[in-house]
Protein backbone atom coordinates (compact mmCIF):
# COMPACT_ATOMS: atom_id res chain seq x y z
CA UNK A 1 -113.81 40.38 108.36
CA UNK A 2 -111.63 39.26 111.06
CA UNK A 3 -108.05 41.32 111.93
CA UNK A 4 -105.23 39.87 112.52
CA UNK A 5 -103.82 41.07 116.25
CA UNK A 6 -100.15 42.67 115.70
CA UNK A 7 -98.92 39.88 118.26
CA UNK A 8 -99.89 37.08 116.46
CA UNK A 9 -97.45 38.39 113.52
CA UNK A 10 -94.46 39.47 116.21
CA UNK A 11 -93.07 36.53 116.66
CA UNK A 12 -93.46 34.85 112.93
CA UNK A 13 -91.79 38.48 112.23
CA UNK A 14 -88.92 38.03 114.76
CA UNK A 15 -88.20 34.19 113.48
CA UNK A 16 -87.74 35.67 109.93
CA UNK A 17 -85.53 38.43 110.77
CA UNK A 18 -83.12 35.91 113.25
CA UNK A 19 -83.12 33.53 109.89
CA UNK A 20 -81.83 36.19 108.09
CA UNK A 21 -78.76 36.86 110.19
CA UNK A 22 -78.11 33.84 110.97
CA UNK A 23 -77.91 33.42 107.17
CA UNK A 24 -75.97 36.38 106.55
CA UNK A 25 -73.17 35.08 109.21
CA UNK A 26 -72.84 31.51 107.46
CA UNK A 27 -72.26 33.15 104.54
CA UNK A 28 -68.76 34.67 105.93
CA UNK A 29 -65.73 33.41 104.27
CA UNK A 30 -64.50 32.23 107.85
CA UNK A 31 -67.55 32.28 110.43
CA UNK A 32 -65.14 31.14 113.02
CA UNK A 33 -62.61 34.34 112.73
CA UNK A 34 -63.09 36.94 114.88
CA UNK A 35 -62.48 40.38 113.64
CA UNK A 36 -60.07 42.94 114.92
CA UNK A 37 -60.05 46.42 114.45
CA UNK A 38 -56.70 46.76 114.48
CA UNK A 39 -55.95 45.38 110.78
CA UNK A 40 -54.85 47.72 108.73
CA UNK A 41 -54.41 50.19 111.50
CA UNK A 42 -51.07 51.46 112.97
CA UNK A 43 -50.32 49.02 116.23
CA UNK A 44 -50.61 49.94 119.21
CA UNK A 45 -47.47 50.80 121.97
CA UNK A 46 -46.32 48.07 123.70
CA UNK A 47 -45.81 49.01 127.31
CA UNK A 48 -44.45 46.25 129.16
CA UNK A 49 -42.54 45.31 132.42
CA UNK A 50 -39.57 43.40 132.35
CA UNK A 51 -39.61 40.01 132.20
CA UNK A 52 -36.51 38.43 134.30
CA UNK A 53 -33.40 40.16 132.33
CA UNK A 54 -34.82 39.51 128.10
CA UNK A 55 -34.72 42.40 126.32
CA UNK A 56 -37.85 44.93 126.31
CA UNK A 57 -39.70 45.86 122.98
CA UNK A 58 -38.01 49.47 122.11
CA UNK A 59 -40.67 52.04 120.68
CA UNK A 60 -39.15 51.44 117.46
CA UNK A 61 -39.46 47.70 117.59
CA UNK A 62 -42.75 46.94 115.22
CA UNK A 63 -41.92 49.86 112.42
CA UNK A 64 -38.18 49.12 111.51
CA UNK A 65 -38.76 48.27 107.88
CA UNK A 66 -39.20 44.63 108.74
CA UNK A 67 -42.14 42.01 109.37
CA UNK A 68 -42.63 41.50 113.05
CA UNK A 69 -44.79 39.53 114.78
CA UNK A 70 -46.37 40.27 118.32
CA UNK A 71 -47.39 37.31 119.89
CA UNK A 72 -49.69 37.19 123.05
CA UNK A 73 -48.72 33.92 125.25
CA UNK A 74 -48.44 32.51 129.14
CA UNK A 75 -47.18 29.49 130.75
CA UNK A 76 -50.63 28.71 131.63
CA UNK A 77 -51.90 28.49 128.37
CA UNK A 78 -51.87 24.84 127.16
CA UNK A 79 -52.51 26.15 123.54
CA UNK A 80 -49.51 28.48 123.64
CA UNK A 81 -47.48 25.29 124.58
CA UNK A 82 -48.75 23.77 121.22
CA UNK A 83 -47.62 26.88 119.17
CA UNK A 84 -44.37 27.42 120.55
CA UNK A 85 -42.39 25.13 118.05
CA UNK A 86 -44.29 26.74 115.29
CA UNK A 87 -43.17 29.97 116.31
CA UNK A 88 -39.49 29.19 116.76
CA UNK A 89 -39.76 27.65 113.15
CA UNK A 90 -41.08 30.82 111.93
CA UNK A 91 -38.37 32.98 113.63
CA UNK A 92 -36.17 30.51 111.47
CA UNK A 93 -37.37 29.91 108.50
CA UNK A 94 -38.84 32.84 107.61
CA UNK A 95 -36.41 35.41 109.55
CA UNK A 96 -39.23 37.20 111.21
CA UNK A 97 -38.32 38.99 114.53
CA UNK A 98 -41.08 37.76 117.12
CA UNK A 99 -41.94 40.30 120.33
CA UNK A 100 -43.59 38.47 123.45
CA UNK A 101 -46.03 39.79 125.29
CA UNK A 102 -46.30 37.58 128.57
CA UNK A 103 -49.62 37.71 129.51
CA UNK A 104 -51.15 37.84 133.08
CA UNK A 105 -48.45 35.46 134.02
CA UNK A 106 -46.16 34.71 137.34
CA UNK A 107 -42.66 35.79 136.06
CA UNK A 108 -40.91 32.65 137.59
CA UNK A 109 -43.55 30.30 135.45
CA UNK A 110 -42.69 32.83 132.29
CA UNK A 111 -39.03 32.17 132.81
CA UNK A 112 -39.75 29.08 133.08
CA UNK A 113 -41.58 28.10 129.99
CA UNK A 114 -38.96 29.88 128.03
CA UNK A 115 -36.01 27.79 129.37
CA UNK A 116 -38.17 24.42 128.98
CA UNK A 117 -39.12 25.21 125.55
CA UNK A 118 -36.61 27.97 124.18
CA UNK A 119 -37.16 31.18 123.33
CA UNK A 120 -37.92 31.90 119.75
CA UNK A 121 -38.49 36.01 120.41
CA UNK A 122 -36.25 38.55 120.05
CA UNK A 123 -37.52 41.03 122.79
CA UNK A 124 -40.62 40.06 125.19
CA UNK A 125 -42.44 42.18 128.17
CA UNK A 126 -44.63 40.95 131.00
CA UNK A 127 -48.43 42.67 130.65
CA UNK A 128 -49.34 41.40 134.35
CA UNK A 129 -52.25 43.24 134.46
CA UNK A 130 -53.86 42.80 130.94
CA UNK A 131 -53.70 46.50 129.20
CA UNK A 132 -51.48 46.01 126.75
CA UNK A 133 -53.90 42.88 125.32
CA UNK A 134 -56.90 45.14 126.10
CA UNK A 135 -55.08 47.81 123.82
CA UNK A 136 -54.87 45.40 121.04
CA UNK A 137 -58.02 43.58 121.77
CA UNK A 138 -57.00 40.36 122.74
CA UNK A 139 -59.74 38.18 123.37
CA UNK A 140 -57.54 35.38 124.96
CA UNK A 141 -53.88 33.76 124.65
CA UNK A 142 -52.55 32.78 122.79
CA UNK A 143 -52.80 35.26 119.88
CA UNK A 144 -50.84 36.84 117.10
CA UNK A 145 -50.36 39.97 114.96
CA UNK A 146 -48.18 40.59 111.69
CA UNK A 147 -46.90 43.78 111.51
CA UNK A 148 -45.58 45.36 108.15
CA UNK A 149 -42.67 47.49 108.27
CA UNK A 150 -44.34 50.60 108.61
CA UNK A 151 -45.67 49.23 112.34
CA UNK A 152 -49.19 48.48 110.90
CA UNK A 153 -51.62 44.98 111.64
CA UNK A 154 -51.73 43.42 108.69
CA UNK A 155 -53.08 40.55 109.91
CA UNK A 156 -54.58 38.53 113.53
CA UNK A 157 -54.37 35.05 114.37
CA UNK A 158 -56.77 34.31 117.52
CA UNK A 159 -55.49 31.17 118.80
CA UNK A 160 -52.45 29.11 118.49
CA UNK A 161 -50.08 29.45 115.41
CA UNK A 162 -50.17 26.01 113.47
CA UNK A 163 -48.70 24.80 109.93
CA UNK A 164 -52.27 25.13 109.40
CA UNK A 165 -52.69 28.99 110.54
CA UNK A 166 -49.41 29.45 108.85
CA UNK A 167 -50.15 28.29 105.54
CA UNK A 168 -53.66 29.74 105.38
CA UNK A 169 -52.89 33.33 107.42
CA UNK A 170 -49.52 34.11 108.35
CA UNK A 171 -47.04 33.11 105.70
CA UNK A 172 -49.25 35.62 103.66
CA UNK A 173 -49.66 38.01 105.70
CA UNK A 174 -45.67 38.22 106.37
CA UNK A 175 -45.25 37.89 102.33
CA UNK A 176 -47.71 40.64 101.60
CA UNK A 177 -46.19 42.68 104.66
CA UNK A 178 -43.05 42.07 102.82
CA UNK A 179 -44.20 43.35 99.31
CA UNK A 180 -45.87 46.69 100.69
CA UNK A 181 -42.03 47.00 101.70
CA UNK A 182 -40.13 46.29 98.31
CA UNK A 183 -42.97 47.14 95.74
């Protein structure tokens, strides 16, 4: 009668259980999101420098009674370059206020993108050193949050907004934001 050494079943043993979560994650509606904590969470403050003379986020900015959206951006960011029409639409279309967050940017190049491209928020800060996006747990610009009236995440969009993102995760987000309002 011959025994089988534990070792010789390890790694058969450590295959299987890898198969398994590597299963488990295709089976995710969207393997590709990442999570955030923050959804369905009050947000959190939104300390920012000035940016040139715009208008700073007031504490009251993401819970008064209306859908906001805080965007994460920089003039570095190629992406946030492709979203930036897609977010002025949104400001217009949809009448959504949109808060900047500048992030780990030169102010001048901030500016700067702004007056080449327009300015679709209504109040934006400079986060030069990152802790506002490490608050909300960024994981890179650009990025997005809809917040209901009542200042909570109802929803995260990692990467740039698109018709795409804002058929499939936005524009519901901002209409059940909306309804949580006016039930």
């Amino acid at each position: 009668m011959s025994r089988t050494p534990w070792l010789a079943i390890l790694p058969p043993a450590m295959f299987a259980g890898l198969a398994i979560l590597f299963y488990a994650g295709m089976q995710r509606d969207d393997p590709d999101a990442l999570p955030s904590t923050l959804v369905g969470r009050l947000a959190p403050a939104l300390d920012l420098a000035p940016l040139g003379d715009l208008p700073l986020p007031d504490a009251a900015a993401l819970s008064d009674g209306g859908v906001t959206l805080v965007n994460f951006w920089a003039s570095w960011c190629a992406p946030c370059r492709v979203e930036h029409p897609f977010l002025e639409g949104l400001a217009a279309r949809e009448g959504v206020d949109i808060v900047g967050v500048n992030y780990k940017d030169a102010p001048a190049n901030a500016l700067g993108f702004l007056e080449e491209l327009g300015n679709p928020y209504v109040a934006t800060g400079a986060d030069a050193q990152g802790r506002v996006a490490r608050d909300w747990g960024v994981y890179g610009v650009p990025e997005t949050f809809v917040i209901d009236g009542d200042g909570i995440v109802v929803a995260r969009v990692a990467g740039p907004v698109t018709q795409r993102t804002i058929d499939s995760t936005v524009a519901p987000a901002i209409a059940a934001a909306r309804d949580t309002a006016n039930p």
